[in-house]
N, C-alpha and C. Protein backbone atom coordinates (compact mmCIF):
# COMPACT_ATOMS: atom_id res chain seq x y z
N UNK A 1 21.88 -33.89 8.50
CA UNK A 1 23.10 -34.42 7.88
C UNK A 1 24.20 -33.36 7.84
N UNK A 2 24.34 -32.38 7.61
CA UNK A 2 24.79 -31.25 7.32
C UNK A 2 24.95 -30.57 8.58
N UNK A 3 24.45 -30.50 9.97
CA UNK A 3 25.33 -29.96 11.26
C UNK A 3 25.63 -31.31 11.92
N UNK A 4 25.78 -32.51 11.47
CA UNK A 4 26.34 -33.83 11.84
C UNK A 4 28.22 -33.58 10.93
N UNK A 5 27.97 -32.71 10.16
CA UNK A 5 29.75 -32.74 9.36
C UNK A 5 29.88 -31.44 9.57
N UNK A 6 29.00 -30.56 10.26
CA UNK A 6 29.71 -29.04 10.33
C UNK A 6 31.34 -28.89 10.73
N UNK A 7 31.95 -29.49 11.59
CA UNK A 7 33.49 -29.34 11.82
C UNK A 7 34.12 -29.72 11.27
N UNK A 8 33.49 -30.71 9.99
CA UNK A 8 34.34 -31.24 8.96
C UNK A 8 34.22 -30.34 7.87
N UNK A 9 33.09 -29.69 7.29
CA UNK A 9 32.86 -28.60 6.41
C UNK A 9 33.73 -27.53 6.83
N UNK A 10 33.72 -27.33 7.92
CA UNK A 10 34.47 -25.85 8.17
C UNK A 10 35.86 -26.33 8.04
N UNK A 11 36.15 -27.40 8.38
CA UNK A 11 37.52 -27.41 8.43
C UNK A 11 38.14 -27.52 7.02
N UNK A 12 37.24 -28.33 6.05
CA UNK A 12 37.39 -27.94 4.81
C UNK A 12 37.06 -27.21 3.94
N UNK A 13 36.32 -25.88 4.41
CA UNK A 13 36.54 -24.55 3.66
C UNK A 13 37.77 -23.71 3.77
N UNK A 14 38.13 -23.51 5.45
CA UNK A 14 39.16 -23.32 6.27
C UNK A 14 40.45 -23.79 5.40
N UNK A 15 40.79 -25.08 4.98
CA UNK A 15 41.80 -25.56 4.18
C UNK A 15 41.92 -24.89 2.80
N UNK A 16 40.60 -24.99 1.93
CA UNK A 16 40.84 -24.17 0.91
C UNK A 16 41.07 -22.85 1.24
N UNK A 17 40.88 -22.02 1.46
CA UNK A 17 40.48 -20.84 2.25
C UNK A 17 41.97 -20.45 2.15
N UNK A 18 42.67 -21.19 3.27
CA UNK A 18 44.14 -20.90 3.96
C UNK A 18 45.05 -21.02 2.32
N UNK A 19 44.89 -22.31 1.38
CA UNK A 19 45.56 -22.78 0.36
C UNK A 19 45.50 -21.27 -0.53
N UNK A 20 44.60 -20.62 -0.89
CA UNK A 20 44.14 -19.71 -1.68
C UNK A 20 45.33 -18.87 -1.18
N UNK A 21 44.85 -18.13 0.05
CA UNK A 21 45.62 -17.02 0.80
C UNK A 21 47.18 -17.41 1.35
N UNK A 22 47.34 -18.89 0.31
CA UNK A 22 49.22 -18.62 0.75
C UNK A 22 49.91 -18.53 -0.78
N UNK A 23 48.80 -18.25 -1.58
CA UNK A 23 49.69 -18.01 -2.72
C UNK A 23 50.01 -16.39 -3.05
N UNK A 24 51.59 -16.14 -2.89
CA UNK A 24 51.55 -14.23 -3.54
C UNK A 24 50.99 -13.79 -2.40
N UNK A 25 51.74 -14.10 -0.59
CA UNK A 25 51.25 -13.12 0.25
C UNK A 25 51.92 -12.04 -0.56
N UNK A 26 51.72 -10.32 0.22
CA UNK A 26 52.29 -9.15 0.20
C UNK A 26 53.28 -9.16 0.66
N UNK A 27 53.79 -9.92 1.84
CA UNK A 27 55.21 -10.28 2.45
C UNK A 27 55.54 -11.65 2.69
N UNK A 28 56.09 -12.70 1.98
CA UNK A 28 56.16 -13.62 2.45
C UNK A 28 56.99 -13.98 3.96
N UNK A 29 57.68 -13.22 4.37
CA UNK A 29 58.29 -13.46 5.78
C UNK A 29 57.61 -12.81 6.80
N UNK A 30 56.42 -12.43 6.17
CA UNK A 30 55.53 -11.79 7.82
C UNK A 30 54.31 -13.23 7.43
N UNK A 31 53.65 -13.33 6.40
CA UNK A 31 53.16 -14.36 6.41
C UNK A 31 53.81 -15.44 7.21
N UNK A 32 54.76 -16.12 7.00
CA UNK A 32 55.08 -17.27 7.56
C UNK A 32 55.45 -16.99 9.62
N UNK A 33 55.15 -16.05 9.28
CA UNK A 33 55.68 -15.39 11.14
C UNK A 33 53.74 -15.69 11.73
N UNK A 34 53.18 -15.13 10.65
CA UNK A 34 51.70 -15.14 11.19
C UNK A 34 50.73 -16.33 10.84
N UNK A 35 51.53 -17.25 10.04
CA UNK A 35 50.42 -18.35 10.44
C UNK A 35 51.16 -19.41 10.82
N UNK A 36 52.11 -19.67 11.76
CA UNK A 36 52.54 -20.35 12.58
C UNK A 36 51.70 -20.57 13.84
N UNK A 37 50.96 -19.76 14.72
CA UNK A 37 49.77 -19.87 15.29
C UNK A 37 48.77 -20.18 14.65
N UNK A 38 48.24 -20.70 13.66
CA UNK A 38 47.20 -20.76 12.68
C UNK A 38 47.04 -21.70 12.34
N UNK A 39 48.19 -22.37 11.82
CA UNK A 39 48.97 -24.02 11.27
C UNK A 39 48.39 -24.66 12.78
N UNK A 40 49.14 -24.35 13.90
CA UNK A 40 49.42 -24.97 15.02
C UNK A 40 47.48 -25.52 15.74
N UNK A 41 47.27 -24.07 16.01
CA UNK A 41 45.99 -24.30 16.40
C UNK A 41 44.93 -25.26 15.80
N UNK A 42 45.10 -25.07 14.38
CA UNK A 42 44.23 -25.80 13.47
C UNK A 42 44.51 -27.21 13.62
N UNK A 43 46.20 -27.79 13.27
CA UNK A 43 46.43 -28.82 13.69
C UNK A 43 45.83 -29.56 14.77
N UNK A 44 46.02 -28.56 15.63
CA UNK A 44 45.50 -29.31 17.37
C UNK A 44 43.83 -29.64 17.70
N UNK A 45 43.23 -28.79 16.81
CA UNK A 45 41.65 -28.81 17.04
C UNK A 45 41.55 -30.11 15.91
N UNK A 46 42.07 -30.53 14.77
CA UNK A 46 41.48 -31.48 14.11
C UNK A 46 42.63 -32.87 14.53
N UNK A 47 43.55 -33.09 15.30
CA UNK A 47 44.12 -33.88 16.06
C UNK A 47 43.09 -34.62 17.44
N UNK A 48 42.93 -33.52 17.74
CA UNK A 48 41.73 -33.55 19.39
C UNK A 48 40.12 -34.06 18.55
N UNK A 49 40.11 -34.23 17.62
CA UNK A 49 38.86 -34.04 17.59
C UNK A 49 37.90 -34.90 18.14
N UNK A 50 38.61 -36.43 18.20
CA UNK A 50 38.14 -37.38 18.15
C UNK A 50 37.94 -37.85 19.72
N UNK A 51 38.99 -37.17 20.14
CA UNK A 51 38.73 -37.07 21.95
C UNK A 51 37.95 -36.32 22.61
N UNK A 52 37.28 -35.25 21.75
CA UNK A 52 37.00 -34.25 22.41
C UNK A 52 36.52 -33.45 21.13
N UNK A 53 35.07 -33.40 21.02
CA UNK A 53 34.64 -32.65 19.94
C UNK A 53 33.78 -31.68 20.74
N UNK A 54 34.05 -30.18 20.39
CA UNK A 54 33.65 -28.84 20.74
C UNK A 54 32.62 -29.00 20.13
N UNK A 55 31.25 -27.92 20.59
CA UNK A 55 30.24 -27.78 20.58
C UNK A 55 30.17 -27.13 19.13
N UNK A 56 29.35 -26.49 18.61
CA UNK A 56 29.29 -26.65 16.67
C UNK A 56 29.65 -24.37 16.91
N UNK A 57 29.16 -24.08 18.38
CA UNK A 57 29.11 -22.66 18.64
C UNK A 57 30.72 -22.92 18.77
N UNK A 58 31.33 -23.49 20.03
CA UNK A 58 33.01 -23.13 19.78
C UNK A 58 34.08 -23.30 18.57
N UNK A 59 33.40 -23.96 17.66
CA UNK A 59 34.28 -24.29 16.57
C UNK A 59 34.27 -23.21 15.46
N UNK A 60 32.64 -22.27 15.84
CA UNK A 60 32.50 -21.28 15.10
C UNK A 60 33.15 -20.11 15.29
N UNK A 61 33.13 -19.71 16.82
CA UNK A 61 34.02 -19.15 17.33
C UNK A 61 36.00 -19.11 17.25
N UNK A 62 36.14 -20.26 17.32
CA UNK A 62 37.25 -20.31 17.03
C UNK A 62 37.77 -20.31 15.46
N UNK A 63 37.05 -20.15 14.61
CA UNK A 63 37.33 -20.38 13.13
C UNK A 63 37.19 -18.58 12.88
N UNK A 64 36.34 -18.21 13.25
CA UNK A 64 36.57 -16.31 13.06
C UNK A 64 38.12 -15.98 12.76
N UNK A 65 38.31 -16.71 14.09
CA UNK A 65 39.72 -16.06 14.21
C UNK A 65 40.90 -16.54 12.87
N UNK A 66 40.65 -17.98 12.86
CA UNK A 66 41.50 -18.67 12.09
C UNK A 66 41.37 -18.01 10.67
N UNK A 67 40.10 -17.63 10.26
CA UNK A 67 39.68 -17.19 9.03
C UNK A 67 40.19 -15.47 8.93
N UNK A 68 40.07 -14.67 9.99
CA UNK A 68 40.59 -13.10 10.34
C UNK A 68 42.16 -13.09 10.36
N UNK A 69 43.02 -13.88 11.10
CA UNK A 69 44.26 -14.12 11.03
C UNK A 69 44.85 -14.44 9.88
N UNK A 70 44.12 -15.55 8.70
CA UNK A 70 44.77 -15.83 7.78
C UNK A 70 44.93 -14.43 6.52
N UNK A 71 43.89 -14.14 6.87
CA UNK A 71 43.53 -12.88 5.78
C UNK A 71 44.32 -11.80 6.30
N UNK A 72 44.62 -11.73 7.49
CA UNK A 72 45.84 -10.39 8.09
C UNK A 72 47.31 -10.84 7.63
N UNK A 73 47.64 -12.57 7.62
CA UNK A 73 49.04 -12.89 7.51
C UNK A 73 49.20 -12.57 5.82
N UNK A 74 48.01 -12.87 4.71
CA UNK A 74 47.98 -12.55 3.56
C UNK A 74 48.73 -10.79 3.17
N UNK A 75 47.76 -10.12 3.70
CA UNK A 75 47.80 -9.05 3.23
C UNK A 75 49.10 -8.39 4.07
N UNK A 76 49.04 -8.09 5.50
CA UNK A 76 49.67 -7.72 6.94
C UNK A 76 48.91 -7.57 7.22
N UNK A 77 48.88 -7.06 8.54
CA UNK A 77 47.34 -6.46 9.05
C UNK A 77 46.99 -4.98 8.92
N UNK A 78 48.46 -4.55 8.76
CA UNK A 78 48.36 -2.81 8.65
C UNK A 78 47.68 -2.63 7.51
N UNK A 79 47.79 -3.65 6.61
CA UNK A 79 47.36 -2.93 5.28
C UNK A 79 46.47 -4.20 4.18
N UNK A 80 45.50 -4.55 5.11
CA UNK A 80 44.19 -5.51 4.84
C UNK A 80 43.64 -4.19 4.00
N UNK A 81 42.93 -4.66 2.85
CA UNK A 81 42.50 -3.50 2.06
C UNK A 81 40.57 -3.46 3.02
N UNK A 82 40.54 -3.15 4.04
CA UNK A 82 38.74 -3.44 4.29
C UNK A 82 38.91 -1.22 4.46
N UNK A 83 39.08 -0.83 3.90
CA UNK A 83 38.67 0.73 4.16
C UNK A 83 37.97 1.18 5.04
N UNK A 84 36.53 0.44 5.33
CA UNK A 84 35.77 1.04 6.31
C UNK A 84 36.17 0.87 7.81
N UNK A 85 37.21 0.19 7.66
CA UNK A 85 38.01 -0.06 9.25
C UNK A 85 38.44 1.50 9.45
N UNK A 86 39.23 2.13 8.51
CA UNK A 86 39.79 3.20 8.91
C UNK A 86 38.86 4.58 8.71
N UNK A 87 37.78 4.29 8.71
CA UNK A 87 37.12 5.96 8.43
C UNK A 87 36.23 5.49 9.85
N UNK A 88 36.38 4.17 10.67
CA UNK A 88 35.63 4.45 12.38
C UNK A 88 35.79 5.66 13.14
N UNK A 89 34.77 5.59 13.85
CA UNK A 89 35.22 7.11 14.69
C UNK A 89 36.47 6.43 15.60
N UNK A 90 37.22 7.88 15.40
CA UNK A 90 38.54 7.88 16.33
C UNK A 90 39.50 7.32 15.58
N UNK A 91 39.40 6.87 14.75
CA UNK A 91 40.89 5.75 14.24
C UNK A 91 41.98 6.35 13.21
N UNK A 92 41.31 7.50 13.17
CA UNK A 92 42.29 8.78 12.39
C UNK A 92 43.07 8.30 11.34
N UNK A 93 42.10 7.50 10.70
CA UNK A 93 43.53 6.70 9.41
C UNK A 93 43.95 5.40 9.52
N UNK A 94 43.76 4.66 11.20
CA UNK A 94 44.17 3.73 11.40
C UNK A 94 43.54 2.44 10.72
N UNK A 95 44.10 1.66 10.65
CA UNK A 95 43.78 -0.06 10.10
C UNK A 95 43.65 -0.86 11.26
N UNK A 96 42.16 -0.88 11.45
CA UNK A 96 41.88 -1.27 12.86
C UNK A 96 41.82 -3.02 12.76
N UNK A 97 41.96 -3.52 11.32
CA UNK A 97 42.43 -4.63 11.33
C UNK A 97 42.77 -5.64 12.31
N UNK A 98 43.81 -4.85 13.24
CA UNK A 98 44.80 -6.07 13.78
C UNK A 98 43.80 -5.78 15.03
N UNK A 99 42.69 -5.03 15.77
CA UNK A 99 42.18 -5.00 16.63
C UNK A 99 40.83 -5.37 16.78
N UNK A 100 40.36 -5.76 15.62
CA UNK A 100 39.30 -6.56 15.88
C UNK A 100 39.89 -8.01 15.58
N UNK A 101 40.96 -8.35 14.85
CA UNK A 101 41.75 -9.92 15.39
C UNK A 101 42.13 -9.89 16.80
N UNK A 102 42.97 -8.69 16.99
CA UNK A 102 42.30 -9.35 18.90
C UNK A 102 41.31 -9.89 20.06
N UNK A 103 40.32 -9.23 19.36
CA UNK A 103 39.04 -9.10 19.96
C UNK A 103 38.58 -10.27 20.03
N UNK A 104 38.87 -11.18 18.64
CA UNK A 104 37.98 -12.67 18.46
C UNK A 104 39.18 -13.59 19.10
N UNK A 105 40.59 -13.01 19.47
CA UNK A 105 41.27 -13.72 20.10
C UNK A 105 40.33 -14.36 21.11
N UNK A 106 40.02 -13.49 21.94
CA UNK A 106 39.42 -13.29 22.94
C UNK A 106 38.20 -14.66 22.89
N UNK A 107 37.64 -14.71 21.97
CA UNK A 107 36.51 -15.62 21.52
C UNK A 107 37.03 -17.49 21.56
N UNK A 108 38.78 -17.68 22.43
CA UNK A 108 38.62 -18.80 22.66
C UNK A 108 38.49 -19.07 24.34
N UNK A 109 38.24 -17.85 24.52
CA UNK A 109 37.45 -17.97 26.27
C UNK A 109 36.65 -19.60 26.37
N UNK A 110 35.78 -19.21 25.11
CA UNK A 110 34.32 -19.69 25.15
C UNK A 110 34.47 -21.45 25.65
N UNK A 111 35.48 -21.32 23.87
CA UNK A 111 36.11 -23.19 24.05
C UNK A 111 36.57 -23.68 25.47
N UNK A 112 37.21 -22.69 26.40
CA UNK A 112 37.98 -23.20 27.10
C UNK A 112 37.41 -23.26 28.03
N UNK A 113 36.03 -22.13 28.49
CA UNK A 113 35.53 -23.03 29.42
C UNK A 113 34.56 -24.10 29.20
N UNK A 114 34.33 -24.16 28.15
CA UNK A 114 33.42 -25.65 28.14
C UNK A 114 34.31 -26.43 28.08
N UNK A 115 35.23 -26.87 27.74
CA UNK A 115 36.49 -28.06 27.80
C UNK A 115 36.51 -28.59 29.55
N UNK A 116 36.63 -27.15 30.37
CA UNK A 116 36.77 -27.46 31.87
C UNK A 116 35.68 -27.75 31.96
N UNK A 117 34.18 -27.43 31.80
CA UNK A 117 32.76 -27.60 32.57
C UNK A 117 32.28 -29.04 31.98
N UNK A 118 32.75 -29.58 30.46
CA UNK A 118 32.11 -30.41 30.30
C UNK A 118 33.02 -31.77 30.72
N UNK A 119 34.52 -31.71 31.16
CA UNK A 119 35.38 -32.02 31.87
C UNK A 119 34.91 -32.50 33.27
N UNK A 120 34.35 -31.58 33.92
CA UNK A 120 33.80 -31.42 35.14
C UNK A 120 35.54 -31.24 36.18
N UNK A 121 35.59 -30.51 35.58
CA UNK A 121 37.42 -29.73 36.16
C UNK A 121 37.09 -28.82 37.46
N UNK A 122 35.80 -28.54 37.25
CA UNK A 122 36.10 -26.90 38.10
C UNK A 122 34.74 -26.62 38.35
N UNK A 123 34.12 -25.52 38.55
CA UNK A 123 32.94 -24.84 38.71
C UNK A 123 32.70 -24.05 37.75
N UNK A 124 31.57 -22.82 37.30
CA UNK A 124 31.06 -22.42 36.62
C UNK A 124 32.16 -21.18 36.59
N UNK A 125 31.94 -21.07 37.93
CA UNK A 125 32.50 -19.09 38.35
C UNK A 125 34.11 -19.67 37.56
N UNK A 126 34.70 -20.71 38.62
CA UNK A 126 36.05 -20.86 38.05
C UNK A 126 36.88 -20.97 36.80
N UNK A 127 35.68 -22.18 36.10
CA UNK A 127 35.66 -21.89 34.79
C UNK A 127 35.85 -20.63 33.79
N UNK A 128 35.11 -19.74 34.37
CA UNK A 128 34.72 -18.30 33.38
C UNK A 128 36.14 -17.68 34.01
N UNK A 129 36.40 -17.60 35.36
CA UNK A 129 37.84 -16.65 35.65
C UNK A 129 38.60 -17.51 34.67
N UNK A 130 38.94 -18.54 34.77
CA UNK A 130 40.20 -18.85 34.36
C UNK A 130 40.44 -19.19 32.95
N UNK A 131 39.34 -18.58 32.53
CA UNK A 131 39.55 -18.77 31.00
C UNK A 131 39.65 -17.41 30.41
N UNK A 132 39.13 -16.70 31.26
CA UNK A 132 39.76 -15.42 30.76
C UNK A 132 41.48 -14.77 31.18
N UNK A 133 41.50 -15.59 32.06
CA UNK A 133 42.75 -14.81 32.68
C UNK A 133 43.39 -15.77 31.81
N UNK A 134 43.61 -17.40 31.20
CA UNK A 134 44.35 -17.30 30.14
C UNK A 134 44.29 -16.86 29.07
N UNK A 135 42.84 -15.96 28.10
CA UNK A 135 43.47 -15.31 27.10
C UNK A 135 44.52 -14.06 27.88
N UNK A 136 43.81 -13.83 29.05
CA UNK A 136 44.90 -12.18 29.04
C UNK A 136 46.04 -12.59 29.22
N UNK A 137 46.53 -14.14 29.61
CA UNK A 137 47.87 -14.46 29.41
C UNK A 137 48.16 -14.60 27.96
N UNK A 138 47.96 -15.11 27.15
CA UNK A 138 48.06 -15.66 25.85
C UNK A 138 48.42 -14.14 24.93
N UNK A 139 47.32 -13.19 25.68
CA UNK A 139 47.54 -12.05 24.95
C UNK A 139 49.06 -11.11 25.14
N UNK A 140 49.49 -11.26 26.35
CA UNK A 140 50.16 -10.26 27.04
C UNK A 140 51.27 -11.23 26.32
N UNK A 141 51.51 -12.54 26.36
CA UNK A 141 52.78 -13.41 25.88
C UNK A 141 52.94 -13.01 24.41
N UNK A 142 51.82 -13.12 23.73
CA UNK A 142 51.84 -12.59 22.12
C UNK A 142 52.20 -11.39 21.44
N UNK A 143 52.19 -10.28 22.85
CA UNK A 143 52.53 -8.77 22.98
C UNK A 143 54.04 -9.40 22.79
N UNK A 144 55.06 -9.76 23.63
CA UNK A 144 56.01 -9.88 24.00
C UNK A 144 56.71 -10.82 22.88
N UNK A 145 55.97 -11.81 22.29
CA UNK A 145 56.60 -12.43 21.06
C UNK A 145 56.70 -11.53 19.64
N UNK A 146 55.49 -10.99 19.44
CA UNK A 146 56.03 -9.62 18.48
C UNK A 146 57.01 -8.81 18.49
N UNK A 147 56.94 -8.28 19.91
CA UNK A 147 58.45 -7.28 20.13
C UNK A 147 59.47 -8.13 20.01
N UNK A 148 59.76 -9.19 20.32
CA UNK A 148 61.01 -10.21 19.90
C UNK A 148 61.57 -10.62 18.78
N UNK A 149 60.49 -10.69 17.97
CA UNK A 149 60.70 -10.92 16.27
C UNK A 149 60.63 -9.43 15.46
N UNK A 150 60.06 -8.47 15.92
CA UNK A 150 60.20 -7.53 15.81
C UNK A 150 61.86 -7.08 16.02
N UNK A 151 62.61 -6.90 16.82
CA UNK A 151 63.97 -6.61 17.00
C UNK A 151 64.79 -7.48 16.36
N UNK A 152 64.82 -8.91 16.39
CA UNK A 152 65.42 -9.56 15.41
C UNK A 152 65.14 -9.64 14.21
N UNK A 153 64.07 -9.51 13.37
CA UNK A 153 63.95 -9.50 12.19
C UNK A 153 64.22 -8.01 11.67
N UNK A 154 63.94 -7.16 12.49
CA UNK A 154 64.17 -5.51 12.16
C UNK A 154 63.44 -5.39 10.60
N UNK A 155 63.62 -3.90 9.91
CA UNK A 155 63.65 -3.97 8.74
C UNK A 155 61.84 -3.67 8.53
N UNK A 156 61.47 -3.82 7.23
CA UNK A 156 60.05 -3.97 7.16
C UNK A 156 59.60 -4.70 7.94
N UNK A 157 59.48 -5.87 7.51
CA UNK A 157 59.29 -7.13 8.01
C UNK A 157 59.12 -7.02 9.31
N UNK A 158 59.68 -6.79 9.69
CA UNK A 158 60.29 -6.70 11.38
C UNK A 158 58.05 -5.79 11.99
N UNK A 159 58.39 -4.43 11.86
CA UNK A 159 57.35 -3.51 11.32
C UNK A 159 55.94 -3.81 10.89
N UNK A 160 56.08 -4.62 10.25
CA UNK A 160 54.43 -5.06 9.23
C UNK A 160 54.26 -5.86 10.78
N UNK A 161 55.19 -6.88 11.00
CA UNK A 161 54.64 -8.15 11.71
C UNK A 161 54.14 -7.50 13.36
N UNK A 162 54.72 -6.60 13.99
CA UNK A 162 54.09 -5.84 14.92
C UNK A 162 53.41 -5.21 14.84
N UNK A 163 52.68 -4.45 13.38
CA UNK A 163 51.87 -3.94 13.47
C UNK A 163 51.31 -2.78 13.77
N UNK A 164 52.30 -2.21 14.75
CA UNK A 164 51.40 -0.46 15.41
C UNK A 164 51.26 0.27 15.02
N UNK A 165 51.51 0.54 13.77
CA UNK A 165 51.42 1.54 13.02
C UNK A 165 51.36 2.92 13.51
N UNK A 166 52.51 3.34 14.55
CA UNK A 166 52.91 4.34 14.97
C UNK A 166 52.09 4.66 16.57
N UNK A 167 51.72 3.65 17.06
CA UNK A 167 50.60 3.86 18.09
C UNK A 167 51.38 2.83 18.99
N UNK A 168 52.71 4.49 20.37
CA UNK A 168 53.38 3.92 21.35
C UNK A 168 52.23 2.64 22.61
N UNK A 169 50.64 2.77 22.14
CA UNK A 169 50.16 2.18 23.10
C UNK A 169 49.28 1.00 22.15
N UNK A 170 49.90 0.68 21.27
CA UNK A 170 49.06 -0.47 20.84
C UNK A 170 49.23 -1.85 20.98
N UNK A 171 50.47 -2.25 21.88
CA UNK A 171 50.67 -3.55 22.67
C UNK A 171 49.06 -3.53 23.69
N UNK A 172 49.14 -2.33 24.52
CA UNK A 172 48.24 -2.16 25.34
C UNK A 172 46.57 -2.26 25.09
N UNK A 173 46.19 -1.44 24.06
CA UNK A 173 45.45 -1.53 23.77
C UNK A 173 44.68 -2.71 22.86
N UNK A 174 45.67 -3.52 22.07
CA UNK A 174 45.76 -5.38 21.78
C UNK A 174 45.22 -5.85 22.86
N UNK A 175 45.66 -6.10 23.67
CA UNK A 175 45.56 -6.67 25.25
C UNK A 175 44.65 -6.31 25.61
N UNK A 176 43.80 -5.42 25.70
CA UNK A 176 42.00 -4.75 26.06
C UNK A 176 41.56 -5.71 25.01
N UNK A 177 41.85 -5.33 23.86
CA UNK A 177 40.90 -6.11 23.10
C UNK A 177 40.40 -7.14 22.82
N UNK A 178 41.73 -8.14 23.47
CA UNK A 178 42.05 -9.27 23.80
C UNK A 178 40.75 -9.80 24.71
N UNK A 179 40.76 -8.97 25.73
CA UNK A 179 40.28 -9.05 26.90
C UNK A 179 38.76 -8.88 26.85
N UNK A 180 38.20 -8.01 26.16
CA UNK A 180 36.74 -7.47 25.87
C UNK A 180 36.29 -8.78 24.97
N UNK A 181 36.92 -9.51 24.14
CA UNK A 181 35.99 -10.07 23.40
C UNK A 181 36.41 -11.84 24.28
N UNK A 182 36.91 -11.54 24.92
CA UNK A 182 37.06 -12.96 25.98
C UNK A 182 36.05 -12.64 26.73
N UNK A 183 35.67 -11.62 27.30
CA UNK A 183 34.55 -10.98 28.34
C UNK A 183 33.08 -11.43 27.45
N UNK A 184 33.16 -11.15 25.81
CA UNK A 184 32.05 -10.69 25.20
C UNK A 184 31.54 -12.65 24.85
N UNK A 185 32.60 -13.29 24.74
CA UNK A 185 32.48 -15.05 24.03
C UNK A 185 32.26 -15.84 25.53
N UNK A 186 32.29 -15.27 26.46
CA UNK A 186 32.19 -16.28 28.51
C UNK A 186 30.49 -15.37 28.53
N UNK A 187 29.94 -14.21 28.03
CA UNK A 187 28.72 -14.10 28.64
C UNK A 187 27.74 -14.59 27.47
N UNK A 188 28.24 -15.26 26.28
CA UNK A 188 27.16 -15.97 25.35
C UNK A 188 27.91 -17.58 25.90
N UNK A 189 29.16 -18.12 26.87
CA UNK A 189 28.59 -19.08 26.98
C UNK A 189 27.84 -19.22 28.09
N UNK A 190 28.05 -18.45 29.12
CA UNK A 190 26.73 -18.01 29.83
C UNK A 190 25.44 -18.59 29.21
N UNK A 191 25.04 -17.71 28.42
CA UNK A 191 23.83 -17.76 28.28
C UNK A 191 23.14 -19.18 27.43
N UNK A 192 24.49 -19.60 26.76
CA UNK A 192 23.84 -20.88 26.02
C UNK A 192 24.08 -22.05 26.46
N UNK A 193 25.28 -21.80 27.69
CA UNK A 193 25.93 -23.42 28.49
C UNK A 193 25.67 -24.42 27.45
N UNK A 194 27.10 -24.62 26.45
CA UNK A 194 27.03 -25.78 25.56
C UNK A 194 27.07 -27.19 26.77
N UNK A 195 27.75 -27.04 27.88
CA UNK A 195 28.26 -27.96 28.85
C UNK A 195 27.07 -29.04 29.14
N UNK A 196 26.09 -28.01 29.36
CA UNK A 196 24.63 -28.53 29.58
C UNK A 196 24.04 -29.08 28.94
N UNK A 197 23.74 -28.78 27.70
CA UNK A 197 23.47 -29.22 26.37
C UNK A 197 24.38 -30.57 26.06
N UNK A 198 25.59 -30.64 26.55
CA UNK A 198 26.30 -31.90 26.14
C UNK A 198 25.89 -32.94 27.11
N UNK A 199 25.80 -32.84 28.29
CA UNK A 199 25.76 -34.00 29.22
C UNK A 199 23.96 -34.39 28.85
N UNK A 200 22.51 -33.69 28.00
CA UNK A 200 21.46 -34.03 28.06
C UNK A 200 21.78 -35.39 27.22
């Protein structure tokens, strides 16, 4: 009974969840910059649902993020209070925050190629390229929408919502991360082919 409503449970923890974390962000104008992707996505997965219900693994996958993003637009991401982000090796202080939200960016690889395989759109191989090469699009466009609102909003605001916290290569290094956990969510669907599992 209970993984028969899992996308309905999540989606209604997800709701409270989001309701909680929009009261008294730390910035309300970087909040509303950062869950505009959040609103949108969510919308679209419980719009689609009925056409097209994702496997109980992609919905999990894709809710990381929704649940990691909301808690970065709350706080910013520079300054999510999780401490043990910044004493990792190498991160010299940094709030690695906004780079493991890239990472699970990456984690809607998974959805997207089962959408094509259980579709029957494409092939296996094709599937897995082209679902990665649209997060590294998605990622590299999201690079480029920060710096945009970044210059027009200027100011703090401007700052919190890009994020780099002084690191000339952290568009770049977003975009790896982007990329590694799109790499890391295509070799578990590899291994579990929801696609397969749907057509038994």
């Amino acid at each position: 009974m209970i993984s028969k409503h899992y996308p309905h449970l999540l989606a209604a923890v997800f709701t409270a969840f989001f309701i909680v974390l929009a009261i008294d962000p730390v910035s309300r104008d970087v909040w509303i910059a950062e869950v505009i992707p959040v609103i949108l996505i969510f919308l679209f997965l419980v719009a689609t649902y009925r056409t097209f219900c994702f496997s109980f693994t992609a919905y999990t996958l894709m809710a990381i993020w929704l649940f990691w993003h909301t808690i970065g637009g709350h706080y910013t991401f520079a300054n999510v209070p999780f401490e043990w982000l910044q004493s990792l090796p190498g991160s010299n202080g940094r709030n690695h925050f906004d780079r493991v939200g890239h990472f699970v960016v990456g984690f809607y690889a998974f959805a997207m190629a089962e959408w094509l395989m259980r579709n029957r759109l494409c092939s296996l191989k094709l599937a897995m390229s082209f679902s990665l090469f649209f997060i590294m699009s998605v990622a590299a466009g999201y690079e480029i929408i920060e710096w945009w609102y970044a210059v027009l909003e200027g100011g703090d605001a401007g700052i919190e919502f890009l994020g780099s916290q002084g690191d000339i290569w952290d568009a770049q290094k977003d975009m790896l991360a982007d990329t590694l956990g799109a790499v890391t969510s295509l070799i578990l669907f590899w291994l579990v082919r929801p696609d397969i599992k749907a057509g038994k």
